[in-house]
C-alpha atoms as a PDB file:
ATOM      1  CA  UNK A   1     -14.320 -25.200   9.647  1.00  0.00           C
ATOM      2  CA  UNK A   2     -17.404 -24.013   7.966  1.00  0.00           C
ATOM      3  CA  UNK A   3     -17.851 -20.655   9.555  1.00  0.00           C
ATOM      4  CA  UNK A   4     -14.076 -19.906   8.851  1.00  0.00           C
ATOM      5  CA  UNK A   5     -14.676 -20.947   5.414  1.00  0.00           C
ATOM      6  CA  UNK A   6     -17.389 -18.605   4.929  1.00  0.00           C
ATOM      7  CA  UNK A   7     -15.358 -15.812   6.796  1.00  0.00           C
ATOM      8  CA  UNK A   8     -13.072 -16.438   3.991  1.00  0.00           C
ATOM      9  CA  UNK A   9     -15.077 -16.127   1.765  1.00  0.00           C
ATOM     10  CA  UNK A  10     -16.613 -12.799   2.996  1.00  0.00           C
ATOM     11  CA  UNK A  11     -13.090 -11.493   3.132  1.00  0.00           C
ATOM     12  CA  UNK A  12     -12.551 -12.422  -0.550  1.00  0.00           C
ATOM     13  CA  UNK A  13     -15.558 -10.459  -1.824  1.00  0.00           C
ATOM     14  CA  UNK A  14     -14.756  -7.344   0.583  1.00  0.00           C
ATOM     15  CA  UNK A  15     -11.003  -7.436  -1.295  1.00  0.00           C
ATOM     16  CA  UNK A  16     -12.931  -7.724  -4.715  1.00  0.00           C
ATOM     17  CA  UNK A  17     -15.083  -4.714  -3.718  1.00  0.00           C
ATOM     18  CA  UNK A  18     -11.756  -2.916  -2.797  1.00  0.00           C
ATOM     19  CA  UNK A  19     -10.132  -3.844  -6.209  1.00  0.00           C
ATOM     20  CA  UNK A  20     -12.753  -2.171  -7.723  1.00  0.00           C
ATOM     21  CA  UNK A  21     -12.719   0.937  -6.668  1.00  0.00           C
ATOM     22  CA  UNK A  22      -9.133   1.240  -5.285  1.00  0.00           C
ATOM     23  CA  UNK A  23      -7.735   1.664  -8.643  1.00  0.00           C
ATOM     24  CA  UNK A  24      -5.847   4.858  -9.467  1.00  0.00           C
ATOM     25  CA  UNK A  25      -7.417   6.866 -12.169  1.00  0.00           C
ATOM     26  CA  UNK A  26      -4.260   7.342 -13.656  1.00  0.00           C
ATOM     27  CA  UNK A  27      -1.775   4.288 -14.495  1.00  0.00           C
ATOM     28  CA  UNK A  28       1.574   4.370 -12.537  1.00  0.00           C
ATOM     29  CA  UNK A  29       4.641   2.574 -13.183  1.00  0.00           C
ATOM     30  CA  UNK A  30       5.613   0.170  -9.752  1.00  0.00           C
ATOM     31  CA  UNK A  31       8.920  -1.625 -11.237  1.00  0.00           C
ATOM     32  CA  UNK A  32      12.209  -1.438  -9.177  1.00  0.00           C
ATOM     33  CA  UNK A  33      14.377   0.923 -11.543  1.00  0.00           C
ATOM     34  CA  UNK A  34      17.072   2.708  -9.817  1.00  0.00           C
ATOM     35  CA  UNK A  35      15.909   6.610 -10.177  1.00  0.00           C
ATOM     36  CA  UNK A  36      15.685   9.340  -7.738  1.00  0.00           C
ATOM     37  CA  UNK A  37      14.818  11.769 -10.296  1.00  0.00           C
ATOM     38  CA  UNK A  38      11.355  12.347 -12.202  1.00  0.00           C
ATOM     39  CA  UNK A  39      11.490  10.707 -15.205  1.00  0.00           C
ATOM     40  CA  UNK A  40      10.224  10.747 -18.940  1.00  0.00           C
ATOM     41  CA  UNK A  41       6.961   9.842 -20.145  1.00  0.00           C
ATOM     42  CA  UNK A  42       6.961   5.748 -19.658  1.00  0.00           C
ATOM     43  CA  UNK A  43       5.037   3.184 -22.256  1.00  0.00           C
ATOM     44  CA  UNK A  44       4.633  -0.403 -21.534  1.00  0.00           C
ATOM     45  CA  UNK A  45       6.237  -0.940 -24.905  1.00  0.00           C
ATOM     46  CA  UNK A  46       9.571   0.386 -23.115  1.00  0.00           C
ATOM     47  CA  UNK A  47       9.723  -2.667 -20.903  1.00  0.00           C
ATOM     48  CA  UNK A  48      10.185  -6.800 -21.381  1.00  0.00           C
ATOM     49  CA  UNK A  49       6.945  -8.426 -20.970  1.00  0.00           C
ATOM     50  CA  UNK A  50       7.789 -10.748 -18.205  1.00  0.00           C
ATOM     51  CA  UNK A  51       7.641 -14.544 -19.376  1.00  0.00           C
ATOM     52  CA  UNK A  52       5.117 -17.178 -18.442  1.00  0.00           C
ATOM     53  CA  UNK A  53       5.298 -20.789 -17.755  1.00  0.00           C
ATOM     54  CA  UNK A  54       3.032 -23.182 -17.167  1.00  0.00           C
ATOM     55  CA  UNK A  55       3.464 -26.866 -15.986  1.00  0.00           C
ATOM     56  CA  UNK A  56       0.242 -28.705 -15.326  1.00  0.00           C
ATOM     57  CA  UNK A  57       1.974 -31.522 -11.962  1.00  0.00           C
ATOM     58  CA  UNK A  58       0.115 -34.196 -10.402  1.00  0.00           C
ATOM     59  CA  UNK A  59      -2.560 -32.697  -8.108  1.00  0.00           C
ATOM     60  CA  UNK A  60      -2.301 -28.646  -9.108  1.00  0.00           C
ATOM     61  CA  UNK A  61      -1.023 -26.750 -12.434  1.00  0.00           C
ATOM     62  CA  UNK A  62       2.434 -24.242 -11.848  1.00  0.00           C
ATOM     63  CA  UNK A  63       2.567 -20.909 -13.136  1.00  0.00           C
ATOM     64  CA  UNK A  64       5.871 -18.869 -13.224  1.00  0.00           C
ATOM     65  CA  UNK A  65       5.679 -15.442 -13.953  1.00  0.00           C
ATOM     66  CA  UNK A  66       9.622 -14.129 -14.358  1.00  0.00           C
ATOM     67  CA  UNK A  67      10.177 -10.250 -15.119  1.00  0.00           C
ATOM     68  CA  UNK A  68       7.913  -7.095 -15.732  1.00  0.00           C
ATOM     69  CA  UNK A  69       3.777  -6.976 -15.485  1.00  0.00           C
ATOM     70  CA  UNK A  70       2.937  -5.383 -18.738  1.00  0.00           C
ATOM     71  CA  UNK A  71      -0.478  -5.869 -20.172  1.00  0.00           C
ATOM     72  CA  UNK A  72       0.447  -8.278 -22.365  1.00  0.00           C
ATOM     73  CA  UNK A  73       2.212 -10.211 -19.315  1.00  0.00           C
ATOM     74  CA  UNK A  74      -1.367  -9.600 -17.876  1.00  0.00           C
ATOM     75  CA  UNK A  75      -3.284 -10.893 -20.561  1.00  0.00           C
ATOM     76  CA  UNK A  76      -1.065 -13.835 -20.398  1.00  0.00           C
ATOM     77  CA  UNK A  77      -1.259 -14.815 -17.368  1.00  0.00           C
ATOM     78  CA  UNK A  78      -5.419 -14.162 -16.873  1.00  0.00           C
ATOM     79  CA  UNK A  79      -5.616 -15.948 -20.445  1.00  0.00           C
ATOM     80  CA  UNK A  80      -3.176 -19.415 -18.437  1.00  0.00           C
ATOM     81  CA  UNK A  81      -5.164 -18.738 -14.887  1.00  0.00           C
ATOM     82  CA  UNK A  82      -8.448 -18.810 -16.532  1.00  0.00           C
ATOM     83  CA  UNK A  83      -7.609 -21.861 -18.846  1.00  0.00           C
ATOM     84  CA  UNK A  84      -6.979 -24.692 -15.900  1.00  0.00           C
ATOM     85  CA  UNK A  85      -9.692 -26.671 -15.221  1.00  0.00           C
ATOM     86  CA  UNK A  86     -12.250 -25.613 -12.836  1.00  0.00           C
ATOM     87  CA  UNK A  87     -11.334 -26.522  -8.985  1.00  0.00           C
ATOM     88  CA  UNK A  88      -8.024 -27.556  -9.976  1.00  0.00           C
ATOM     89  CA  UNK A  89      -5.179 -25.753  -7.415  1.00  0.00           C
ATOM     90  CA  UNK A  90      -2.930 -23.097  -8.740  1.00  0.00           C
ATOM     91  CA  UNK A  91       0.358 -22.351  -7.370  1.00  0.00           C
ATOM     92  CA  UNK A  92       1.712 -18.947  -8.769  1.00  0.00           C
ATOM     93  CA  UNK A  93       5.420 -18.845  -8.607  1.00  0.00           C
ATOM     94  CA  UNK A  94       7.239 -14.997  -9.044  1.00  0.00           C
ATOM     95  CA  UNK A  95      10.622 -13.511  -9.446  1.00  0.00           C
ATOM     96  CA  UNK A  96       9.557  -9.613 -10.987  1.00  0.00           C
ATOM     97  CA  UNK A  97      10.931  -6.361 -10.499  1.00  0.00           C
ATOM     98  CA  UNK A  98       7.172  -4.915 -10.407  1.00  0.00           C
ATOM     99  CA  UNK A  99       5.851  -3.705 -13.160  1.00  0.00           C
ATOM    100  CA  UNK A 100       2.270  -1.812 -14.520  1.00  0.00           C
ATOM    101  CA  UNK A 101       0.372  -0.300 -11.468  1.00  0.00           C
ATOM    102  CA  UNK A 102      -3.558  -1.218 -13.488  1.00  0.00           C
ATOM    103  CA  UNK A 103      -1.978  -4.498 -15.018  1.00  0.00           C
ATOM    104  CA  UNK A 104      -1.015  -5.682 -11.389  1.00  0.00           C
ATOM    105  CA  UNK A 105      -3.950  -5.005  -9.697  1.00  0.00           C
ATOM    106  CA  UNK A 106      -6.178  -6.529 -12.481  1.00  0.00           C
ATOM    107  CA  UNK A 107      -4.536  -9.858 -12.276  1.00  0.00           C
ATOM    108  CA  UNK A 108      -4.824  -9.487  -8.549  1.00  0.00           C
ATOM    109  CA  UNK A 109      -8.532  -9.252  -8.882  1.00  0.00           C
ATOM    110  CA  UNK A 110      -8.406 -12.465 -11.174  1.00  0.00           C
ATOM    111  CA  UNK A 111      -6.394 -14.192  -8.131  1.00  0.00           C
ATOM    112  CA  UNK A 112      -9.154 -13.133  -5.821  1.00  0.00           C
ATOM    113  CA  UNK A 113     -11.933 -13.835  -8.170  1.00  0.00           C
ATOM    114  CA  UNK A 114     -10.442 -17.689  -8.570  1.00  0.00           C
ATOM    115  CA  UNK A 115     -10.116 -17.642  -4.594  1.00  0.00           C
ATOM    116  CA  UNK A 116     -13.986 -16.391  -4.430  1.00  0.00           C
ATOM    117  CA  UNK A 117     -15.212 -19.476  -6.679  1.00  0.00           C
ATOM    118  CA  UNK A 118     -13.690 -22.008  -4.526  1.00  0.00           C
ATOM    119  CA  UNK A 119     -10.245 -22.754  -6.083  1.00  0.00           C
ATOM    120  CA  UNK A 120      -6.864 -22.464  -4.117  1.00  0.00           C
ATOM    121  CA  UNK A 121      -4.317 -20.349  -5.397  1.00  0.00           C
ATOM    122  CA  UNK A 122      -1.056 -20.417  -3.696  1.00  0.00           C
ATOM    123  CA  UNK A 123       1.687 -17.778  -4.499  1.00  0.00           C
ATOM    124  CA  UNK A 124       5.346 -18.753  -3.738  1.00  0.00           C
ATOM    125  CA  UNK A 125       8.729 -17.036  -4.282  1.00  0.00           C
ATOM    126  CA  UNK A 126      11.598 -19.115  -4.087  1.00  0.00           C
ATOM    127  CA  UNK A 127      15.494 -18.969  -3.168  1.00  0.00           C
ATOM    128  CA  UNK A 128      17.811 -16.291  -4.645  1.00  0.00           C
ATOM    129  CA  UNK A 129      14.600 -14.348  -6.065  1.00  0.00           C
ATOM    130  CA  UNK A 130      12.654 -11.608  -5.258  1.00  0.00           C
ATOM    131  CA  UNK A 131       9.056 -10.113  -5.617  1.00  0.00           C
ATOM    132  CA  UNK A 132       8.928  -6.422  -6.035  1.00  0.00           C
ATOM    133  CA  UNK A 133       6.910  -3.405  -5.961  1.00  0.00           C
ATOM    134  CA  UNK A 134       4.014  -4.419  -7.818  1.00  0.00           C
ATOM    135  CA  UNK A 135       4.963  -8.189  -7.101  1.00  0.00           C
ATOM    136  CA  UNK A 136       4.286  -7.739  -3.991  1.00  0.00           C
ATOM    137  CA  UNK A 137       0.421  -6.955  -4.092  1.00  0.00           C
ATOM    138  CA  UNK A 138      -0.029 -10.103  -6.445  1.00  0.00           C
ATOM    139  CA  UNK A 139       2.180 -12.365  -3.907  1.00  0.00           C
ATOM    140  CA  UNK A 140      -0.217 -11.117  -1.151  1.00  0.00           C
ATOM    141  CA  UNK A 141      -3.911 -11.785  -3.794  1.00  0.00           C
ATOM    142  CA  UNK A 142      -2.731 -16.003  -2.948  1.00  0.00           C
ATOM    143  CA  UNK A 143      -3.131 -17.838   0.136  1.00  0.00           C
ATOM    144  CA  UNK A 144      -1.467 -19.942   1.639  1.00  0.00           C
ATOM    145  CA  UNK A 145       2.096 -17.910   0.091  1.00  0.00           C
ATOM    146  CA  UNK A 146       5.106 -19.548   0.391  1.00  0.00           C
ATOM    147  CA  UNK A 147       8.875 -18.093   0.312  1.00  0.00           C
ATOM    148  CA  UNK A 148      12.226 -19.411   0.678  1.00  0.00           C
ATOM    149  CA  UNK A 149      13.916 -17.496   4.255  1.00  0.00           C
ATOM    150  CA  UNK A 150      16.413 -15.906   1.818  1.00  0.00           C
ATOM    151  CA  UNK A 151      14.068 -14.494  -0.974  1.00  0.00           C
ATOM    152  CA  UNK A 152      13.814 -10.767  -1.016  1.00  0.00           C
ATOM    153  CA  UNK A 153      10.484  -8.551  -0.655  1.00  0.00           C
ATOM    154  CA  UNK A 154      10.616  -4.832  -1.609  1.00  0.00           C
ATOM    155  CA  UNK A 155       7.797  -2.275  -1.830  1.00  0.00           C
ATOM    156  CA  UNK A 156       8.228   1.562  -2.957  1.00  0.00           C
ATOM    157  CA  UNK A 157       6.658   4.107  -4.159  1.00  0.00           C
ATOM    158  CA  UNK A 158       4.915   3.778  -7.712  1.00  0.00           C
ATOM    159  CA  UNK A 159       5.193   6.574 -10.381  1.00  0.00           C
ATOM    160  CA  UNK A 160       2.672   7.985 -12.576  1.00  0.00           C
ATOM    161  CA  UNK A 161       4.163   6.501 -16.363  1.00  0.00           C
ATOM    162  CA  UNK A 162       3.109   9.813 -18.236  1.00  0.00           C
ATOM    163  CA  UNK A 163       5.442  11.798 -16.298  1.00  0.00           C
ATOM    164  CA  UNK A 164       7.801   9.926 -13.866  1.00  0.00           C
ATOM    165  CA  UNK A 165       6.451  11.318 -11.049  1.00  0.00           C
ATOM    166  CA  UNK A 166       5.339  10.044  -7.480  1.00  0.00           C
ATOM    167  CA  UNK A 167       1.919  10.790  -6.070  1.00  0.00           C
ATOM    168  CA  UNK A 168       0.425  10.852  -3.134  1.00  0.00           C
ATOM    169  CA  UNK A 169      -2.525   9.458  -4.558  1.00  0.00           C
ATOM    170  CA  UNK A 170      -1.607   6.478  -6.291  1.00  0.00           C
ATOM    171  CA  UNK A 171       0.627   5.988  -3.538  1.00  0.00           C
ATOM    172  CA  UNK A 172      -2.062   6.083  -0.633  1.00  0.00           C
ATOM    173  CA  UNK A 173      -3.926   3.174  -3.209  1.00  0.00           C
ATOM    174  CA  UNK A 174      -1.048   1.405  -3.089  1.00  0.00           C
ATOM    175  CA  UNK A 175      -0.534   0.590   0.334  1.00  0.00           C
ATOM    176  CA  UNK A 176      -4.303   0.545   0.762  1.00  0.00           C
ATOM    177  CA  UNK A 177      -4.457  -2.272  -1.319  1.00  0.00           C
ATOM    178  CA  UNK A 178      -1.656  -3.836   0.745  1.00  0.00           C
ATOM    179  CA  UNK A 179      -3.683  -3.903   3.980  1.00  0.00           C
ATOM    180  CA  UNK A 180      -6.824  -5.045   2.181  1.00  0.00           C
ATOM    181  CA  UNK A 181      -4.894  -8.148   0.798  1.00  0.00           C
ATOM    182  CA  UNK A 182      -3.266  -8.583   4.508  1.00  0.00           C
ATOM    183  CA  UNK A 183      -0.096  -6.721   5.513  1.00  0.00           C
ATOM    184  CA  UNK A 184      -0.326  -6.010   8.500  1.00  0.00           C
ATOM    185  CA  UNK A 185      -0.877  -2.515   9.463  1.00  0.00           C
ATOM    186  CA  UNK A 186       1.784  -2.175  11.983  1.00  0.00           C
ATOM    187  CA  UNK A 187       4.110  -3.302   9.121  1.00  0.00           C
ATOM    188  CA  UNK A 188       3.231  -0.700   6.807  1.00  0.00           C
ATOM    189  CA  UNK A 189       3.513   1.977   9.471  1.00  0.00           C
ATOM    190  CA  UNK A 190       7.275   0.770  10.267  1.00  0.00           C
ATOM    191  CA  UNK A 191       7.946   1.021   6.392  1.00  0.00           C
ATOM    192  CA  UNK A 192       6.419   4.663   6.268  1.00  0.00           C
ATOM    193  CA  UNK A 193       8.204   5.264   9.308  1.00  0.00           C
ATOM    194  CA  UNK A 194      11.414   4.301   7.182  1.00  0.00           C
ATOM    195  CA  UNK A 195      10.773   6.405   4.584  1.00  0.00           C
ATOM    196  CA  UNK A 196       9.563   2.860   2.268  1.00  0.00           C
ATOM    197  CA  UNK A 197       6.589   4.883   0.640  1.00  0.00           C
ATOM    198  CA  UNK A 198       8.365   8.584   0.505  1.00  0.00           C
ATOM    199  CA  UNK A 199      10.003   7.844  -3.018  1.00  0.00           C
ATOM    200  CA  UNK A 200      13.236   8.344  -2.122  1.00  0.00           C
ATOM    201  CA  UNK A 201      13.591   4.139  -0.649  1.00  0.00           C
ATOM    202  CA  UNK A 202      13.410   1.006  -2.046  1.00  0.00           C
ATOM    203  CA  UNK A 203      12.317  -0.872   1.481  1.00  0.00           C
ATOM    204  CA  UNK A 204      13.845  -4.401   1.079  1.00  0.00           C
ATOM    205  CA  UNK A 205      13.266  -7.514   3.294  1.00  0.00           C
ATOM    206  CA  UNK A 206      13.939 -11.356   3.389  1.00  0.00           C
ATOM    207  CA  UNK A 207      11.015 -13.824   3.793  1.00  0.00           C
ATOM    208  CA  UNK A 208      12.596 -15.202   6.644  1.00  0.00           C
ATOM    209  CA  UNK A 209      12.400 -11.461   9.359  1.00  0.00           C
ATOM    210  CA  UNK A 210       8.933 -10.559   7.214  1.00  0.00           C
ATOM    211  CA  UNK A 211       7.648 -14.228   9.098  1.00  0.00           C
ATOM    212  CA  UNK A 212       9.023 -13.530  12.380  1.00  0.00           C
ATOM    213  CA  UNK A 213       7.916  -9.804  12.602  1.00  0.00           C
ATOM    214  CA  UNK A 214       4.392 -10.732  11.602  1.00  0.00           C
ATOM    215  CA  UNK A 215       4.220  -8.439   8.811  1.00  0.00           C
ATOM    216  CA  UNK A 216       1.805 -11.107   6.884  1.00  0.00           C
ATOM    217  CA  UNK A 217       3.252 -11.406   3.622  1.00  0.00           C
ATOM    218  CA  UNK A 218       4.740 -14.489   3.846  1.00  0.00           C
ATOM    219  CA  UNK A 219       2.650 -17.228   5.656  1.00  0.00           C
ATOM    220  CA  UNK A 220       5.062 -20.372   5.173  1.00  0.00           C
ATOM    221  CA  UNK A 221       8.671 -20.365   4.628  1.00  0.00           C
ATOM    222  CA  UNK A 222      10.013 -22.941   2.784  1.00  0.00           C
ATOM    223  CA  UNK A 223      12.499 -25.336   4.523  1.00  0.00           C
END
Protein backbone atom coordinates (compact mmCIF):
# COMPACT_ATOMS: atom_id res chain seq x y z
CA UNK A 1 0.00 0.00 0.00
CA UNK A 2 2.81 2.32 0.67
CA UNK A 3 4.81 1.98 -2.47
CA UNK A 4 1.51 2.45 -4.52
CA UNK A 5 0.86 5.40 -2.49
CA UNK A 6 4.04 6.94 -3.28
CA UNK A 7 3.65 5.87 -7.04
CA UNK A 8 0.70 8.03 -6.73
CA UNK A 9 2.10 10.45 -5.60
CA UNK A 10 4.98 10.56 -8.18
CA UNK A 11 2.30 10.46 -10.82
CA UNK A 12 0.61 13.55 -9.30
CA UNK A 13 3.73 15.73 -9.44
CA UNK A 14 4.70 14.40 -13.10
CA UNK A 15 0.84 15.70 -14.11
CA UNK A 16 1.67 19.04 -12.19
CA UNK A 17 4.93 19.33 -14.17
CA UNK A 18 2.80 18.68 -17.36
CA UNK A 19 0.19 21.39 -16.36
CA UNK A 20 2.80 23.65 -16.34
CA UNK A 21 4.14 23.68 -19.34
CA UNK A 22 1.35 22.07 -21.45
CA UNK A 23 -0.56 25.20 -21.55
CA UNK A 24 -1.30 26.80 -24.91
CA UNK A 25 0.20 30.17 -25.33
CA UNK A 26 -2.82 31.36 -26.68
CA UNK A 27 -6.37 30.86 -24.83
CA UNK A 28 -8.89 28.67 -26.80
CA UNK A 29 -12.46 28.34 -26.34
CA UNK A 30 -13.40 24.22 -25.52
CA UNK A 31 -17.38 24.64 -24.95
CA UNK A 32 -19.79 22.40 -27.01
CA UNK A 33 -21.45 25.14 -29.37
CA UNK A 34 -22.83 23.80 -32.49
CA UNK A 35 -20.46 25.55 -35.32
CA UNK A 36 -18.69 24.18 -38.23
CA UNK A 37 -17.64 27.47 -39.34
CA UNK A 38 -14.76 29.85 -37.92
CA UNK A 39 -16.18 32.11 -35.78
CA UNK A 40 -15.91 35.77 -34.34
CA UNK A 41 -13.57 36.98 -31.88
CA UNK A 42 -14.94 35.18 -28.43
CA UNK A 43 -14.74 37.00 -24.73
CA UNK A 44 -15.51 35.19 -21.62
CA UNK A 45 -17.94 38.00 -20.96
CA UNK A 46 -20.05 36.37 -23.96
CA UNK A 47 -20.77 33.28 -21.92
CA UNK A 48 -22.79 32.32 -18.38
CA UNK A 49 -20.36 31.77 -15.72
CA UNK A 50 -21.30 28.32 -14.75
CA UNK A 51 -22.82 28.19 -11.07
CA UNK A 52 -21.27 26.74 -7.96
CA UNK A 53 -22.58 24.90 -5.06
CA UNK A 54 -21.26 23.82 -2.17
CA UNK A 55 -22.70 21.46 0.56
CA UNK A 56 -20.31 20.60 3.34
CA UNK A 57 -22.09 16.33 4.22
CA UNK A 58 -21.01 14.20 6.94
CA UNK A 59 -17.51 12.85 6.16
CA UNK A 60 -16.52 15.08 2.77
CA UNK A 61 -17.77 18.68 1.43
CA UNK A 62 -19.85 18.55 -2.35
CA UNK A 63 -19.07 20.84 -4.99
CA UNK A 64 -21.33 21.21 -8.12
CA UNK A 65 -20.09 23.04 -10.85
CA UNK A 66 -23.27 23.40 -13.54
CA UNK A 67 -22.55 25.32 -16.96
CA UNK A 68 -19.51 27.18 -18.62
CA UNK A 69 -15.68 27.47 -17.06
CA UNK A 70 -15.11 31.13 -17.27
CA UNK A 71 -12.55 32.71 -15.06
CA UNK A 72 -14.77 33.87 -12.79
CA UNK A 73 -16.34 30.18 -12.61
CA UNK A 74 -12.55 29.44 -12.02
CA UNK A 75 -11.93 31.75 -9.41
CA UNK A 76 -14.95 30.38 -7.81
CA UNK A 77 -14.41 27.24 -7.64
CA UNK A 78 -10.31 27.47 -6.60
CA UNK A 79 -11.62 30.26 -4.06
CA UNK A 80 -14.60 26.96 -2.56
CA UNK A 81 -11.72 24.08 -3.22
CA UNK A 82 -9.18 25.97 -1.37
CA UNK A 83 -11.58 27.05 1.53
CA UNK A 84 -12.48 23.28 2.99
CA UNK A 85 -10.59 22.31 5.67
CA UNK A 86 -7.33 20.71 5.21
CA UNK A 87 -7.58 16.70 4.64
CA UNK A 88 -11.17 16.91 4.42
CA UNK A 89 -12.48 14.77 1.01
CA UNK A 90 -13.86 16.63 -1.91
CA UNK A 91 -16.23 15.21 -4.28
CA UNK A 92 -16.55 17.48 -7.46
CA UNK A 93 -19.82 16.94 -9.13
CA UNK A 94 -20.18 18.40 -13.14
CA UNK A 95 -22.79 18.88 -15.74
CA UNK A 96 -20.78 21.72 -18.31
CA UNK A 97 -20.73 22.17 -21.84
CA UNK A 98 -16.80 22.99 -21.56
CA UNK A 99 -15.82 26.12 -21.37
CA UNK A 100 -12.23 28.42 -21.19
CA UNK A 101 -9.25 26.28 -22.49
CA UNK A 102 -6.51 28.32 -19.54
CA UNK A 103 -9.48 28.50 -16.95
CA UNK A 104 -9.92 24.60 -17.24
CA UNK A 105 -6.63 23.57 -17.03
CA UNK A 106 -5.83 25.94 -14.07
CA UNK A 107 -8.46 24.47 -11.90
CA UNK A 108 -7.19 21.12 -13.05
CA UNK A 109 -3.84 21.94 -11.63
CA UNK A 110 -5.65 23.02 -8.29
CA UNK A 111 -7.37 19.37 -8.39
CA UNK A 112 -3.96 17.87 -8.76
CA UNK A 113 -2.26 20.16 -6.39
CA UNK A 114 -5.09 19.10 -3.54
CA UNK A 115 -4.43 15.35 -4.73
CA UNK A 116 -0.45 16.05 -4.25
CA UNK A 117 -0.99 17.29 -0.48
CA UNK A 118 -2.77 14.27 0.55
CA UNK A 119 -6.51 15.09 0.16
CA UNK A 120 -8.99 12.95 -2.00
CA UNK A 121 -10.83 14.55 -4.58
CA UNK A 122 -13.39 12.56 -6.31
CA UNK A 123 -15.10 13.86 -9.55
CA UNK A 124 -18.57 12.41 -10.42
CA UNK A 125 -21.13 13.10 -13.19
CA UNK A 126 -24.42 11.90 -12.61
CA UNK A 127 -27.67 10.64 -14.60
CA UNK A 128 -29.14 12.64 -17.53
CA UNK A 129 -25.88 14.98 -17.52
CA UNK A 130 -22.94 15.34 -19.31
CA UNK A 131 -19.24 16.58 -19.03
CA UNK A 132 -17.89 18.19 -22.09
CA UNK A 133 -14.96 19.34 -23.90
CA UNK A 134 -13.16 21.09 -21.34
CA UNK A 135 -15.20 19.07 -18.63
CA UNK A 136 -13.70 16.38 -19.53
CA UNK A 137 -9.95 17.17 -18.58
CA UNK A 138 -11.24 18.40 -15.04
CA UNK A 139 -13.45 15.02 -14.63
CA UNK A 140 -10.18 13.12 -15.42
CA UNK A 141 -7.72 15.81 -12.63
CA UNK A 142 -10.11 13.50 -9.65
CA UNK A 143 -9.68 10.05 -8.67
CA UNK A 144 -11.59 7.76 -7.91
CA UNK A 145 -14.43 9.47 -10.77
CA UNK A 146 -17.67 8.31 -10.67
CA UNK A 147 -20.56 8.43 -13.49
CA UNK A 148 -23.97 7.27 -13.83
CA UNK A 149 -23.96 4.34 -17.11
CA UNK A 150 -26.21 6.86 -18.92
CA UNK A 151 -24.25 10.21 -18.47
CA UNK A 152 -22.68 11.50 -21.60
CA UNK A 153 -18.79 12.27 -22.24
CA UNK A 154 -17.79 14.37 -25.30
CA UNK A 155 -14.38 15.74 -26.31
CA UNK A 156 -13.65 18.00 -29.55
CA UNK A 157 -11.59 20.14 -30.81
CA UNK A 158 -10.98 23.57 -28.90
CA UNK A 159 -10.85 26.95 -30.77
CA UNK A 160 -8.59 29.77 -30.40
CA UNK A 161 -11.36 32.66 -28.76
CA UNK A 162 -9.66 35.62 -30.74
CA UNK A 163 -10.59 34.19 -33.94
CA UNK A 164 -12.82 31.02 -33.90
CA UNK A 165 -10.43 28.99 -35.27
CA UNK A 166 -9.04 25.35 -34.60
CA UNK A 167 -5.36 24.67 -34.19
CA UNK A 168 -3.29 22.11 -34.37
CA UNK A 169 -1.47 23.32 -31.56
CA UNK A 170 -3.79 23.87 -28.90
CA UNK A 171 -5.33 20.87 -30.10
CA UNK A 172 -2.18 18.48 -29.80
CA UNK A 173 -2.16 20.16 -25.83
CA UNK A 174 -5.37 19.14 -25.52
CA UNK A 175 -5.32 15.60 -25.89
CA UNK A 176 -1.83 15.62 -24.39
CA UNK A 177 -3.20 16.66 -21.34
CA UNK A 178 -5.81 13.90 -21.66
CA UNK A 179 -3.24 11.07 -21.58
CA UNK A 180 -1.24 12.75 -18.82
CA UNK A 181 -4.43 12.80 -16.56
CA UNK A 182 -5.18 9.00 -17.80
CA UNK A 183 -7.13 8.30 -21.00
CA UNK A 184 -5.96 5.76 -22.29
CA UNK A 185 -3.97 6.06 -25.35
CA UNK A 186 -5.65 3.51 -27.40
CA UNK A 187 -8.83 5.55 -26.66
CA UNK A 188 -7.65 8.68 -27.97
CA UNK A 189 -6.30 7.02 -31.11
CA UNK A 190 -9.95 5.45 -31.82
CA UNK A 191 -11.38 9.09 -31.33
CA UNK A 192 -8.71 10.57 -33.85
CA UNK A 193 -9.39 7.72 -35.89
CA UNK A 194 -13.13 9.03 -35.84
CA UNK A 195 -12.41 12.23 -36.75
CA UNK A 196 -13.15 13.37 -32.57
CA UNK A 197 -10.12 15.91 -32.68
CA UNK A 198 -10.41 17.04 -36.62
CA UNK A 199 -12.99 19.91 -35.76
CA UNK A 200 -15.51 18.87 -37.77
CA UNK A 201 -17.01 16.07 -34.62
CA UNK A 202 -18.31 16.37 -31.45
CA UNK A 203 -17.16 12.57 -30.25
CA UNK A 204 -19.91 11.62 -27.71
CA UNK A 205 -19.99 8.59 -25.31
CA UNK A 206 -21.97 7.16 -22.26
CA UNK A 207 -20.12 6.31 -18.99
CA UNK A 208 -21.37 3.01 -19.17
CA UNK A 209 -19.20 1.71 -23.05
CA UNK A 210 -16.26 4.41 -21.85
CA UNK A 211 -15.98 1.59 -18.59
CA UNK A 212 -16.19 -1.42 -20.60
CA UNK A 213 -13.79 -0.28 -23.45
CA UNK A 214 -11.19 0.76 -20.92
CA UNK A 215 -10.86 4.15 -22.14
CA UNK A 216 -10.10 5.36 -18.32
CA UNK A 217 -12.29 8.16 -17.83
CA UNK A 218 -14.69 6.76 -15.81
CA UNK A 219 -13.37 4.41 -13.01
CA UNK A 220 -16.79 3.56 -11.15
CA UNK A 221 -20.18 3.66 -12.52
CA UNK A 222 -22.75 4.39 -10.36
CA UNK A 223 -25.45 1.69 -9.75
Amino acid sequence: MAMRATARLMGLGLLLAVGATGAATADSVSVNRPSSQPQPQTTSSEFPDATLVRVDQPGSTLLRLDGIITPAAEQRFNDALNSVPSGRPVVVELNSPGGFTMSGYRMIDAVLAQRQAGRTVATRVLDGQSCESMCVGLYLAGYPRYAAPAAEFMVHAPRLAENGRMTLRSTDTMVKRLVALGASPSWIEQVKAAGGFSGNLDYRDRADHLAAVGANIVTDLLH
